[in-house]
PDB file of N, CA and C in Angstrom:
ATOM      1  N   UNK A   1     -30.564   2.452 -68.513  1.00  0.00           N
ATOM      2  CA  UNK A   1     -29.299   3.126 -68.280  1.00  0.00           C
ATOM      3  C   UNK A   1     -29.538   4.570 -67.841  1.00  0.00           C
ATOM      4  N   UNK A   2     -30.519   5.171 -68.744  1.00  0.00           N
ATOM      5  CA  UNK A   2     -30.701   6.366 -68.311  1.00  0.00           C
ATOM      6  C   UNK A   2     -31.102   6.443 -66.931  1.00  0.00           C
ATOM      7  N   UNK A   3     -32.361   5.815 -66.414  1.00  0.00           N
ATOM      8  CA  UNK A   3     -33.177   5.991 -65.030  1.00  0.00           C
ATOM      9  C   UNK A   3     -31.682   5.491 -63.767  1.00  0.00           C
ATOM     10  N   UNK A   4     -30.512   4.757 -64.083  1.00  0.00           N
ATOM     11  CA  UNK A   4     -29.543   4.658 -63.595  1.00  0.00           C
ATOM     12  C   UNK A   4     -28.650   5.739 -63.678  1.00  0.00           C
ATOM     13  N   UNK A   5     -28.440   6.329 -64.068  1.00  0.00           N
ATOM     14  CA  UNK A   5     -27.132   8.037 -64.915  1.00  0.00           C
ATOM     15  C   UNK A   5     -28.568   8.578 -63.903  1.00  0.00           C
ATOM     16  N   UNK A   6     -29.824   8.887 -63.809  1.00  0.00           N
ATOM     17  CA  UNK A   6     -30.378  10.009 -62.376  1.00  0.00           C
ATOM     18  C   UNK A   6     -30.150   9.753 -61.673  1.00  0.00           C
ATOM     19  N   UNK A   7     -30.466   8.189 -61.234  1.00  0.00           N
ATOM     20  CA  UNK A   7     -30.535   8.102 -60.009  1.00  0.00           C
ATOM     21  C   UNK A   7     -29.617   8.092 -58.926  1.00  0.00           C
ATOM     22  N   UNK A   8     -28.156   7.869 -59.969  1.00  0.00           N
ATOM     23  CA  UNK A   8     -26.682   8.259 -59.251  1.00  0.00           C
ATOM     24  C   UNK A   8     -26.508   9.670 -59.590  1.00  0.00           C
ATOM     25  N   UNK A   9     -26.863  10.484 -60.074  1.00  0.00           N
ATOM     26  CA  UNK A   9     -27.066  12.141 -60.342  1.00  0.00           C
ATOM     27  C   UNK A   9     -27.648  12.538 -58.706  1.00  0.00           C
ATOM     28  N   UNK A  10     -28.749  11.906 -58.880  1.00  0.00           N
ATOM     29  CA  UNK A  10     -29.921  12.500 -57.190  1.00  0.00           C
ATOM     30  C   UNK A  10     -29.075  12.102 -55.905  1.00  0.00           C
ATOM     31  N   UNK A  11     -28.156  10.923 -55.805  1.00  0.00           N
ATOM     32  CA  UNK A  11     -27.340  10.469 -54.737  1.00  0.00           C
ATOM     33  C   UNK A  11     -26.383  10.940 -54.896  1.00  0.00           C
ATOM     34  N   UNK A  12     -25.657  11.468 -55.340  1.00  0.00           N
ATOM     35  CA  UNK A  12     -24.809  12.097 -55.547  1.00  0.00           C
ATOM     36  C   UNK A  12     -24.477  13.464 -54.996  1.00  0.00           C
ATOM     37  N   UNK A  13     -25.726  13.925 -55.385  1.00  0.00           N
ATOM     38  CA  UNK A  13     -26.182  15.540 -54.846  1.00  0.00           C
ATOM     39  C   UNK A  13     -26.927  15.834 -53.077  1.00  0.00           C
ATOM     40  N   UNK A  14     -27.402  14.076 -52.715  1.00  0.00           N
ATOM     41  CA  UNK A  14     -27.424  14.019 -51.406  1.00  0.00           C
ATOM     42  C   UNK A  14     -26.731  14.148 -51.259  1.00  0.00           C
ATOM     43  N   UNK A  15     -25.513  12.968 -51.274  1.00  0.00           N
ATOM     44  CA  UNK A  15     -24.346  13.085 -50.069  1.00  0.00           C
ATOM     45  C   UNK A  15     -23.438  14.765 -50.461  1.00  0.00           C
ATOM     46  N   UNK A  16     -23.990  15.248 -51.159  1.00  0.00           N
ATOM     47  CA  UNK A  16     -22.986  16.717 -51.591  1.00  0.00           C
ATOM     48  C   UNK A  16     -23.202  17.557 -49.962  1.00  0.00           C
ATOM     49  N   UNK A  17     -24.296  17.361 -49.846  1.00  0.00           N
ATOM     50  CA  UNK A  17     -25.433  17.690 -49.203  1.00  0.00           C
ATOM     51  C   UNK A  17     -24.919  17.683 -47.811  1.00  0.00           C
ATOM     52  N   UNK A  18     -25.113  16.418 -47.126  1.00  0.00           N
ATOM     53  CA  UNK A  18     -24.680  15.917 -46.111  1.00  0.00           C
ATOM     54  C   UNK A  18     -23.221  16.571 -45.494  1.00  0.00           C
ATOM     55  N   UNK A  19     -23.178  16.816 -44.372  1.00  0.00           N
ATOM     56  CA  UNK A  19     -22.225  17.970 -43.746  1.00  0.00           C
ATOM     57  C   UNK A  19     -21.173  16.147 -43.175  1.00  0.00           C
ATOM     58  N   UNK A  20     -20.305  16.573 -43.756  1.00  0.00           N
ATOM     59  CA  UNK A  20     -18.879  15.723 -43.141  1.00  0.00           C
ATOM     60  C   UNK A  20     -18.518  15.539 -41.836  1.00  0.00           C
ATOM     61  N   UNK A  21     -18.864  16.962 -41.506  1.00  0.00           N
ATOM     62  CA  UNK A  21     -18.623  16.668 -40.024  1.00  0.00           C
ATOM     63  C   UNK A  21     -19.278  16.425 -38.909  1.00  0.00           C
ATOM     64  N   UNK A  22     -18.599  15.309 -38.200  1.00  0.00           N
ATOM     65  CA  UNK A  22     -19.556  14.325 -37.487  1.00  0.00           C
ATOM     66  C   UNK A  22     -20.291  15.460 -36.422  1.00  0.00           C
ATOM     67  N   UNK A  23     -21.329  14.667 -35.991  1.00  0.00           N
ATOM     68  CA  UNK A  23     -22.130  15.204 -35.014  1.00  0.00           C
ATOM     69  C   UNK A  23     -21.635  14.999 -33.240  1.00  0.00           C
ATOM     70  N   UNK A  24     -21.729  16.209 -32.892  1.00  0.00           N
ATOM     71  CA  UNK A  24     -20.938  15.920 -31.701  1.00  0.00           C
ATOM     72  C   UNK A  24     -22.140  14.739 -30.487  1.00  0.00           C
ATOM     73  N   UNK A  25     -21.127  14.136 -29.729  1.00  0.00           N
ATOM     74  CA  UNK A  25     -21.972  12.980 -29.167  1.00  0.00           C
ATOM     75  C   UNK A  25     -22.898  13.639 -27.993  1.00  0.00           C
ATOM     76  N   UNK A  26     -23.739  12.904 -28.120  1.00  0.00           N
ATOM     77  CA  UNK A  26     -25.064  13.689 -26.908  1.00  0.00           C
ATOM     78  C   UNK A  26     -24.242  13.493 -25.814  1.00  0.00           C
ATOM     79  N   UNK A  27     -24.412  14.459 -24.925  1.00  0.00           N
ATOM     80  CA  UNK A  27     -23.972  14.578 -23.544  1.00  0.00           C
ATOM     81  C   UNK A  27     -25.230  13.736 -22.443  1.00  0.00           C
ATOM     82  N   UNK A  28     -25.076  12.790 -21.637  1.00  0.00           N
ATOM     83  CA  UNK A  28     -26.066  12.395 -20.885  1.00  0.00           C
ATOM     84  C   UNK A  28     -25.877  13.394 -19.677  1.00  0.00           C
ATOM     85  N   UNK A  29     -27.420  13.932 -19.193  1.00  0.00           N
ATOM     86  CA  UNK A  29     -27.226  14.727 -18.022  1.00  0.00           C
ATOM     87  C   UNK A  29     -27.091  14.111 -16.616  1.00  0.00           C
ATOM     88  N   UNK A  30     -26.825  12.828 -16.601  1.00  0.00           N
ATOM     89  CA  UNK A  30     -26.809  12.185 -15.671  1.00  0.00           C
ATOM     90  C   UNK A  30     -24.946  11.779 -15.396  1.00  0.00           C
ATOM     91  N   UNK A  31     -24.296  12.203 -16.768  1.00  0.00           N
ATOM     92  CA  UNK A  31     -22.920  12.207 -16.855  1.00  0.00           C
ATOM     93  C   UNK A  31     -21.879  12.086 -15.668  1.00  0.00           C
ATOM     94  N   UNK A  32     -22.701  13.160 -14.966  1.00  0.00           N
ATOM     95  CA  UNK A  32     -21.760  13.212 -13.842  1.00  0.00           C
ATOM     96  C   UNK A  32     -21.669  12.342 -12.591  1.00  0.00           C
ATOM     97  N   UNK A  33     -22.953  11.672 -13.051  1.00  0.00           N
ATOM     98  CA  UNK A  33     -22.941  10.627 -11.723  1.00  0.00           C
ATOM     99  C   UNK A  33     -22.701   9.270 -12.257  1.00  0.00           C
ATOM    100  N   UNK A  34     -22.745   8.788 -13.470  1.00  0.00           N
ATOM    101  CA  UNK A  34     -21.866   7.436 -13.930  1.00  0.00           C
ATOM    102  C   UNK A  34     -20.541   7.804 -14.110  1.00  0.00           C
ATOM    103  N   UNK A  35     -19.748   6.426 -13.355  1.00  0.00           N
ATOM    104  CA  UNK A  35     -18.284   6.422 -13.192  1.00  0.00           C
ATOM    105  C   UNK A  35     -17.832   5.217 -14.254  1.00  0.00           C
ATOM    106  N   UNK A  36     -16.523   5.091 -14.794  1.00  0.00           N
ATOM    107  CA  UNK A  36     -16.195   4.630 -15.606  1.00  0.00           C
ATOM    108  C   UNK A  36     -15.730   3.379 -14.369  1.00  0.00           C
ATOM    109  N   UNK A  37     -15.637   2.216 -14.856  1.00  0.00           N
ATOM    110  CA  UNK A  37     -15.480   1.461 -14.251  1.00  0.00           C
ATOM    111  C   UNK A  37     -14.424   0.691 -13.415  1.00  0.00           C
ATOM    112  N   UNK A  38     -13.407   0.751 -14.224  1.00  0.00           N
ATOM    113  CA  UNK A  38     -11.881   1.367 -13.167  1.00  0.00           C
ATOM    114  C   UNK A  38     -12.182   2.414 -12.394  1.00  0.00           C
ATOM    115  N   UNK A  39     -12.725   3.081 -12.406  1.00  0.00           N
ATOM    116  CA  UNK A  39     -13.210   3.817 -10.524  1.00  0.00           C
ATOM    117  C   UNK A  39     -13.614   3.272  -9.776  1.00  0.00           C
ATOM    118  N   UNK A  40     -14.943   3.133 -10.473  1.00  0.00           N
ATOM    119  CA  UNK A  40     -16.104   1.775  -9.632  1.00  0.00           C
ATOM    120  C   UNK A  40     -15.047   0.710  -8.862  1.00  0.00           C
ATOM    121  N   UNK A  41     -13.999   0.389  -9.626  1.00  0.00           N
ATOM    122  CA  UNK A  41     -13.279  -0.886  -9.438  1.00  0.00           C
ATOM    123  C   UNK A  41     -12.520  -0.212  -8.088  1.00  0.00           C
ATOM    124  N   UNK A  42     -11.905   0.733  -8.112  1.00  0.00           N
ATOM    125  CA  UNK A  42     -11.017   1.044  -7.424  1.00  0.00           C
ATOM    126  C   UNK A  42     -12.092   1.752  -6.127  1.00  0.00           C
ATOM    127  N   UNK A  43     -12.554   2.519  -6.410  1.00  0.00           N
ATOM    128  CA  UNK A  43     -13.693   2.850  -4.813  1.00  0.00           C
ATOM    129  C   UNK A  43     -13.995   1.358  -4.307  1.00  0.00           C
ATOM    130  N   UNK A  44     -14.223   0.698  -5.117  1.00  0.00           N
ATOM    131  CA  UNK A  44     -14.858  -0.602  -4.250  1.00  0.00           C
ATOM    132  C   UNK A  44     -13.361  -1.633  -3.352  1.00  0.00           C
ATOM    133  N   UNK A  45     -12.447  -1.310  -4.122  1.00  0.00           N
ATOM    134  CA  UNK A  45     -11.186  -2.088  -3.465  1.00  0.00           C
ATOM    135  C   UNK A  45     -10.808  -1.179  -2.242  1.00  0.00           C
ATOM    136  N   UNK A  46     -11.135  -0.313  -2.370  1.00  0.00           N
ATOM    137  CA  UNK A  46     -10.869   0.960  -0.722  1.00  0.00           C
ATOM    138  C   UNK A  46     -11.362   0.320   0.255  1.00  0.00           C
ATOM    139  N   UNK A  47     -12.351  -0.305  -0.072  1.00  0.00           N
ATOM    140  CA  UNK A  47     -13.480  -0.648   1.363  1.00  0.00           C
ATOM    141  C   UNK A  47     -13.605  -1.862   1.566  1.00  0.00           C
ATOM    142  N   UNK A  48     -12.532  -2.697   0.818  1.00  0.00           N
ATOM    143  CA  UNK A  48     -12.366  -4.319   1.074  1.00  0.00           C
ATOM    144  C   UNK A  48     -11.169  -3.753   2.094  1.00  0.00           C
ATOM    145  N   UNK A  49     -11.403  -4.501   3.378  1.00  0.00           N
ATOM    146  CA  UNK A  49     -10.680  -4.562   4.250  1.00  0.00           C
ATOM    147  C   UNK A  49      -9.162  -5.497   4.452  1.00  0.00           C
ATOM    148  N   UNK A  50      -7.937  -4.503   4.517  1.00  0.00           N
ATOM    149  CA  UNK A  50      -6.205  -5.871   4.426  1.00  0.00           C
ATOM    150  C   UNK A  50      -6.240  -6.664   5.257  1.00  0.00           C
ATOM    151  N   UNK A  51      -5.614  -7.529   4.662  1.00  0.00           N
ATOM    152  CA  UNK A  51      -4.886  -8.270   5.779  1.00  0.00           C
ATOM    153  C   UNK A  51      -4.304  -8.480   6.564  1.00  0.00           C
ATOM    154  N   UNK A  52      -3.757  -8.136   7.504  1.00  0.00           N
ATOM    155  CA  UNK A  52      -2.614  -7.691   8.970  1.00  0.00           C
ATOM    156  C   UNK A  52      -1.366  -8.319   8.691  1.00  0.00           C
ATOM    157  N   UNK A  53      -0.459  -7.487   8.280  1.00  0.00           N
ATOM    158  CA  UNK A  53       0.863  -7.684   8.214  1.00  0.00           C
ATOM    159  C   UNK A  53       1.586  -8.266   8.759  1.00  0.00           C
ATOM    160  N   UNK A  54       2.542  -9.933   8.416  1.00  0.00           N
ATOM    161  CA  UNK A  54       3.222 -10.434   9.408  1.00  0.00           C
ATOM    162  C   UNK A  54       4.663  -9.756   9.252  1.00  0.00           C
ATOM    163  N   UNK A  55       4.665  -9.685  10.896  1.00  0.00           N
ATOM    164  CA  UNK A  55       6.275  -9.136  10.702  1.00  0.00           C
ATOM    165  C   UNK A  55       7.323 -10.133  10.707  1.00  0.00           C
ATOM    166  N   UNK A  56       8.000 -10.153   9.913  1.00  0.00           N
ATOM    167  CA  UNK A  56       9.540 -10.723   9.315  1.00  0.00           C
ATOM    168  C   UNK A  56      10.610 -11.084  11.040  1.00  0.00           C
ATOM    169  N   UNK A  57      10.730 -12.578  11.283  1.00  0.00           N
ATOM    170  CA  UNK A  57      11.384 -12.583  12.186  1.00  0.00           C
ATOM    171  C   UNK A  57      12.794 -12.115  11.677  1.00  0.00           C
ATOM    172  N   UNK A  58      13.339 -11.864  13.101  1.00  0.00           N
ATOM    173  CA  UNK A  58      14.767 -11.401  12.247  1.00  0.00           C
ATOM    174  C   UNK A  58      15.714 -12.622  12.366  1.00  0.00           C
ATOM    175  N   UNK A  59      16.545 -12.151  11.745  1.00  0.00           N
ATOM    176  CA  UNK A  59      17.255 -13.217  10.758  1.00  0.00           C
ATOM    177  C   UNK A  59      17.828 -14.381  11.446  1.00  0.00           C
ATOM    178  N   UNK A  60      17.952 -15.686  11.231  1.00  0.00           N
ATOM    179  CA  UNK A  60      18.011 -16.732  12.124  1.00  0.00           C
ATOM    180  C   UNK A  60      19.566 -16.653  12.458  1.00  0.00           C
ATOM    181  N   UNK A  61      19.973 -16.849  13.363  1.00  0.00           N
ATOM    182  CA  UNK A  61      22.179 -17.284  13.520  1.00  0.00           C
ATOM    183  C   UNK A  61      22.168 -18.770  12.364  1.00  0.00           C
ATOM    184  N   UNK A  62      23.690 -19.062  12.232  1.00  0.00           N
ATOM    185  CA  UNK A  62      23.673 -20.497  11.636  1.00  0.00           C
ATOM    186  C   UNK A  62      22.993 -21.549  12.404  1.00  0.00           C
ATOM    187  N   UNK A  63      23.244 -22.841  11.651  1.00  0.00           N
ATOM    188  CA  UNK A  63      22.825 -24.101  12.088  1.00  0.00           C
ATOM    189  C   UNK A  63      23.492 -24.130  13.680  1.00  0.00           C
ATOM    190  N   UNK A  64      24.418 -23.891  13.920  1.00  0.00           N
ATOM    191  CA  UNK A  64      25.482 -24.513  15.097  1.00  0.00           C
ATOM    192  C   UNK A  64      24.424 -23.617  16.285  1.00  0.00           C
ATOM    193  N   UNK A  65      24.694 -22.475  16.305  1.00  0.00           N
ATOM    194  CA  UNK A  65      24.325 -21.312  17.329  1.00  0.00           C
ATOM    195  C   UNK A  65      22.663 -22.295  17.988  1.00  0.00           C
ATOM    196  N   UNK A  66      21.952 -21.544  17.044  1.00  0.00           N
ATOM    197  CA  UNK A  66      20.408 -22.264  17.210  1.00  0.00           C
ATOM    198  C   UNK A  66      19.967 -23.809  17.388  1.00  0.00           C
ATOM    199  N   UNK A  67      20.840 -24.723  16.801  1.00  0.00           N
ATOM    200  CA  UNK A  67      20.396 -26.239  16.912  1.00  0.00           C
ATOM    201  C   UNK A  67      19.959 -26.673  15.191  1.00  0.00           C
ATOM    202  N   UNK A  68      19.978 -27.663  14.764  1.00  0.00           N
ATOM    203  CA  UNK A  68      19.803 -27.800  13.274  1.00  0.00           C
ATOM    204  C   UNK A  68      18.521 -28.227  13.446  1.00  0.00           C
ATOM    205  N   UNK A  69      17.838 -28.811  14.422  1.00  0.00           N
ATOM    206  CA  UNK A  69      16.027 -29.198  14.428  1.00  0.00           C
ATOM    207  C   UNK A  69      15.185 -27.942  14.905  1.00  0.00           C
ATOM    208  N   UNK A  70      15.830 -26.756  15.051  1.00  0.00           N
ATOM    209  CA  UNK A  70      15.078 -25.811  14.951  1.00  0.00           C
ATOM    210  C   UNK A  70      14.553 -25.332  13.873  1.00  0.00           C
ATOM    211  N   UNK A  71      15.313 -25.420  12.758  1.00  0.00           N
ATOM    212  CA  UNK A  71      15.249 -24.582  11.617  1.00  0.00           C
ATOM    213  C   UNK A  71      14.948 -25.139  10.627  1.00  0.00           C
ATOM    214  N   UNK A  72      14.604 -26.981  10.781  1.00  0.00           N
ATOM    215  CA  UNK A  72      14.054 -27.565   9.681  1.00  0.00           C
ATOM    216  C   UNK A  72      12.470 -28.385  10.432  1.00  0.00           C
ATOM    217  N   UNK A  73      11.384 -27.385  10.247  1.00  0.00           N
ATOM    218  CA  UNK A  73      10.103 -27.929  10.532  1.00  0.00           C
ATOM    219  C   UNK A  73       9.793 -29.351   9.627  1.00  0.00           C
ATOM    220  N   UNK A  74      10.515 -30.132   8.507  1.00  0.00           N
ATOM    221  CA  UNK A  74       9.878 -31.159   7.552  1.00  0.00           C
ATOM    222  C   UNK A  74      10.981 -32.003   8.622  1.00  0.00           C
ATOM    223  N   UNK A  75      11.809 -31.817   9.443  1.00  0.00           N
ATOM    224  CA  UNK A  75      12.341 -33.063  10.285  1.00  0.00           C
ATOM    225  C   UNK A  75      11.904 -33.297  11.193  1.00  0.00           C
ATOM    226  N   UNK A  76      10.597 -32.779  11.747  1.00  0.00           N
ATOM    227  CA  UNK A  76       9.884 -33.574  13.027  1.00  0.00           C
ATOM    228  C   UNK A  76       9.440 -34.549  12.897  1.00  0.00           C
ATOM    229  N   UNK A  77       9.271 -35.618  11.715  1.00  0.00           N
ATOM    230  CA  UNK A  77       8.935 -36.457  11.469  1.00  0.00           C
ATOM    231  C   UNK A  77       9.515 -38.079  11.583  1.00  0.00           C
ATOM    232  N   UNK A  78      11.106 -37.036  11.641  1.00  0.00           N
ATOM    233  CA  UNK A  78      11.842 -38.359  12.058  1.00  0.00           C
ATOM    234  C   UNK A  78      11.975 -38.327  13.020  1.00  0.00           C
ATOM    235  N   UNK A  79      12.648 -40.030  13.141  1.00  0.00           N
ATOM    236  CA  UNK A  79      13.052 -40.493  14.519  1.00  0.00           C
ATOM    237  C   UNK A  79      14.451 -39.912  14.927  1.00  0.00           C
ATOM    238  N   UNK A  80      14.920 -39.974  15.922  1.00  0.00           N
ATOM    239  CA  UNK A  80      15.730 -39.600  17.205  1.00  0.00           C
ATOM    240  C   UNK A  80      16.729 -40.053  16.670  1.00  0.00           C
ATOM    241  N   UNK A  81      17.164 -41.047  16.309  1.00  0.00           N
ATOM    242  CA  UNK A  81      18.533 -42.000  15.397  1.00  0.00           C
ATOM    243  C   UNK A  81      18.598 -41.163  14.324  1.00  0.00           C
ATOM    244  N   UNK A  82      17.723 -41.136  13.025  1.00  0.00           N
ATOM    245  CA  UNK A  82      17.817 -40.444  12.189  1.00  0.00           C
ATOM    246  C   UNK A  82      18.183 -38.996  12.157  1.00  0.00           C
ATOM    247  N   UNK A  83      17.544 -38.432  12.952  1.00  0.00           N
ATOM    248  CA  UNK A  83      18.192 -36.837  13.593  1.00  0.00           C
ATOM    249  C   UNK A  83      19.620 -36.514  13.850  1.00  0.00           C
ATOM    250  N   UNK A  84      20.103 -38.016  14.852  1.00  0.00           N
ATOM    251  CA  UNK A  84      21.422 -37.827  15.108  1.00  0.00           C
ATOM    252  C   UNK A  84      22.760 -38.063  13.814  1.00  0.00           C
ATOM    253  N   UNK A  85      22.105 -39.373  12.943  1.00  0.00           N
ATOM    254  CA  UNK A  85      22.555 -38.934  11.825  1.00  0.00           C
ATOM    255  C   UNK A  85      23.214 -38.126  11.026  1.00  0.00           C
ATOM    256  N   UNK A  86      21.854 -37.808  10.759  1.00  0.00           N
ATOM    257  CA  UNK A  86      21.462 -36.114  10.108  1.00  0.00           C
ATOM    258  C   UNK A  86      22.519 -35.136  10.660  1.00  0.00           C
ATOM    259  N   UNK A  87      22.698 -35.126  11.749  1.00  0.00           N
ATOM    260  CA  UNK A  87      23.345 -33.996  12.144  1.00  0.00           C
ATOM    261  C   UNK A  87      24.922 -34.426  12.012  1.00  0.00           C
ATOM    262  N   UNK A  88      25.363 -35.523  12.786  1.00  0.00           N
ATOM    263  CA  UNK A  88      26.463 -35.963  12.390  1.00  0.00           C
ATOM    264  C   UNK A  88      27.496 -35.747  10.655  1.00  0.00           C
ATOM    265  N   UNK A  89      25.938 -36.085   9.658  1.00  0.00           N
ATOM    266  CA  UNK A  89      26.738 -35.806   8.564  1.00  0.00           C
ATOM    267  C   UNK A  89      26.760 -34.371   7.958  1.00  0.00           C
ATOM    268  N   UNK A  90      25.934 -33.380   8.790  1.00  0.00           N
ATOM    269  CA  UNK A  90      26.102 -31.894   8.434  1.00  0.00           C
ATOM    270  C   UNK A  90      27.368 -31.409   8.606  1.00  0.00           C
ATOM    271  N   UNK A  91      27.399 -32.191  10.247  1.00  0.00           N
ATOM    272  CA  UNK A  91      28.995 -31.566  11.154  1.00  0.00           C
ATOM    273  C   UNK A  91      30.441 -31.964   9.861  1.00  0.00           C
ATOM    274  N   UNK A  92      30.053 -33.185   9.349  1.00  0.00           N
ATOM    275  CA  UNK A  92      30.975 -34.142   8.328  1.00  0.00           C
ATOM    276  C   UNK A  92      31.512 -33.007   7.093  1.00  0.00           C
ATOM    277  N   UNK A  93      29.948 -32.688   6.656  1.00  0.00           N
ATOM    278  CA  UNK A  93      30.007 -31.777   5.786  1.00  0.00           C
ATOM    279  C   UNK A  93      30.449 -30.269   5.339  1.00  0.00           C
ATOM    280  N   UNK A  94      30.345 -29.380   6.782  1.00  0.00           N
ATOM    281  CA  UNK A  94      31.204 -28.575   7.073  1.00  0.00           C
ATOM    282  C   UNK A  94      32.129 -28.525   7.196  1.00  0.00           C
ATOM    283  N   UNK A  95      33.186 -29.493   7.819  1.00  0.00           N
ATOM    284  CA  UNK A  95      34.052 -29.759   7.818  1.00  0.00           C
ATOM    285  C   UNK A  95      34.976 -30.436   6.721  1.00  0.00           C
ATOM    286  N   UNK A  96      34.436 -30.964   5.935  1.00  0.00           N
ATOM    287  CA  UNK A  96      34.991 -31.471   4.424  1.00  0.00           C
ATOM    288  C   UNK A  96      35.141 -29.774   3.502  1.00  0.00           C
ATOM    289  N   UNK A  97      33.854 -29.066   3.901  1.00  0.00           N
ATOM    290  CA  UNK A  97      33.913 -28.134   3.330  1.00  0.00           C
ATOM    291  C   UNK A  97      35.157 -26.692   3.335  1.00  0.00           C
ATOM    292  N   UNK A  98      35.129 -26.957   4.446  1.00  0.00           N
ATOM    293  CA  UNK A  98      36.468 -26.138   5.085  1.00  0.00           C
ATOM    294  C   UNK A  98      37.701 -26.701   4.440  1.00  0.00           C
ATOM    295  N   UNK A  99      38.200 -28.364   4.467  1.00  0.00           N
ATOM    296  CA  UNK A  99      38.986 -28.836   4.214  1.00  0.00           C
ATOM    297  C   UNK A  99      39.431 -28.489   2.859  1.00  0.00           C
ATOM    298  N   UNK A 100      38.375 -28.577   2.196  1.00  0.00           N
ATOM    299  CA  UNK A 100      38.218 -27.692   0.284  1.00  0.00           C
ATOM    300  C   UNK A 100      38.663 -26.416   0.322  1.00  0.00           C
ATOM    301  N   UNK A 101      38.271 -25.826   1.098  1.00  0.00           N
ATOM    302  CA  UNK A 101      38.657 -24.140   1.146  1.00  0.00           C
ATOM    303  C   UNK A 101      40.047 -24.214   1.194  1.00  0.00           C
ATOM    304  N   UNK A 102      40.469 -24.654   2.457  1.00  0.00           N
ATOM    305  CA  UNK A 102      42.229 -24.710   2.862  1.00  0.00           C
ATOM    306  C   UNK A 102      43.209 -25.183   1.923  1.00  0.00           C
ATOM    307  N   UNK A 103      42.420 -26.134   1.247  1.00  0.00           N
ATOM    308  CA  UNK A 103      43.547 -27.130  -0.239  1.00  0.00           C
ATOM    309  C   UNK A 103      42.987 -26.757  -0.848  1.00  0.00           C
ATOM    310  N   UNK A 104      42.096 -25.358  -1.534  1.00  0.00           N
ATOM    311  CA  UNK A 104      42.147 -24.298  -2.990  1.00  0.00           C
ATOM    312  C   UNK A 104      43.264 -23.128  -2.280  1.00  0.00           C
ATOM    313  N   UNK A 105      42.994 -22.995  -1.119  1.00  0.00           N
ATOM    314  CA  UNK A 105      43.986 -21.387  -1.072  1.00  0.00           C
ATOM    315  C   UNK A 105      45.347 -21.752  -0.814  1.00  0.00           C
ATOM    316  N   UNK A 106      45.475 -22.993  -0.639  1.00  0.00           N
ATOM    317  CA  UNK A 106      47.190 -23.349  -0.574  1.00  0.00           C
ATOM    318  C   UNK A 106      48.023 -24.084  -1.635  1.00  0.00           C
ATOM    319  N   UNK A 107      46.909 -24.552  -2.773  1.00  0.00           N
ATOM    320  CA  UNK A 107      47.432 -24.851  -4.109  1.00  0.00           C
ATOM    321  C   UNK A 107      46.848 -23.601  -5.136  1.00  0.00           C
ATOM    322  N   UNK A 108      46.933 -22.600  -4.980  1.00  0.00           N
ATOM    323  CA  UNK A 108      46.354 -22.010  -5.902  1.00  0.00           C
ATOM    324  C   UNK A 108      47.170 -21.584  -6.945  1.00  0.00           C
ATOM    325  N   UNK A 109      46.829 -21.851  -8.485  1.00  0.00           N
ATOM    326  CA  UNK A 109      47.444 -21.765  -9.392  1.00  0.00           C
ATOM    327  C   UNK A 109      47.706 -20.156  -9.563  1.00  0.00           C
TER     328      UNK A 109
END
């Protein structure tokens, strides 16, 4: 017990000893020439070369103006019958649509 009661006496009086405050961090003299790596990252994205900007056609007219097989590239696939169709029931559809408009604004509650 006793040789335990010194030997926490002698450690004790080390750490009394020992200065609290931390040691400031070594400076590397080479400091100035390592870059943190988000730089690195970003100097190196400077010198990756863009991509060439497409410019934005301007804005298409409706279906009617332009033609309706202009403006749908996934219908070149059909046939000539089917196209005419197609278009027939757009014309159908606009026109039903209108018909809706005219019988909400003339029954309107």
């Amino acid at each position: 017990m006793e040789r335990q009661k010194l030997y926490s006496n002698v450690i004790h009086e080390q750490n009394k000893k020992i200065s609290r405050i931390p040691f400031p961090p070594a400076k590397d003299p080479e400091g100035n020439n390592k870059k943190v790596p988000r730089m690195k990252a970003l100097e190196y994205a400077k010198t990756i070369a863009k991509p060439p900007v497409q410019s934005k056609p301007k804005q298409q007219q409706k279906h009617q103006s332009e033609g309706f097989i202009d403006n749908t590239p996934y219908l070149r696939d059909l046939d000539v019958s089917q196209l005419a169709i197609l278009e027939l029931l757009r014309k159908r559809h606009e026109e039903e649509k209108q018909a809706v408009a005219l019988f909400r604004k003339v029954h309107i509650v």
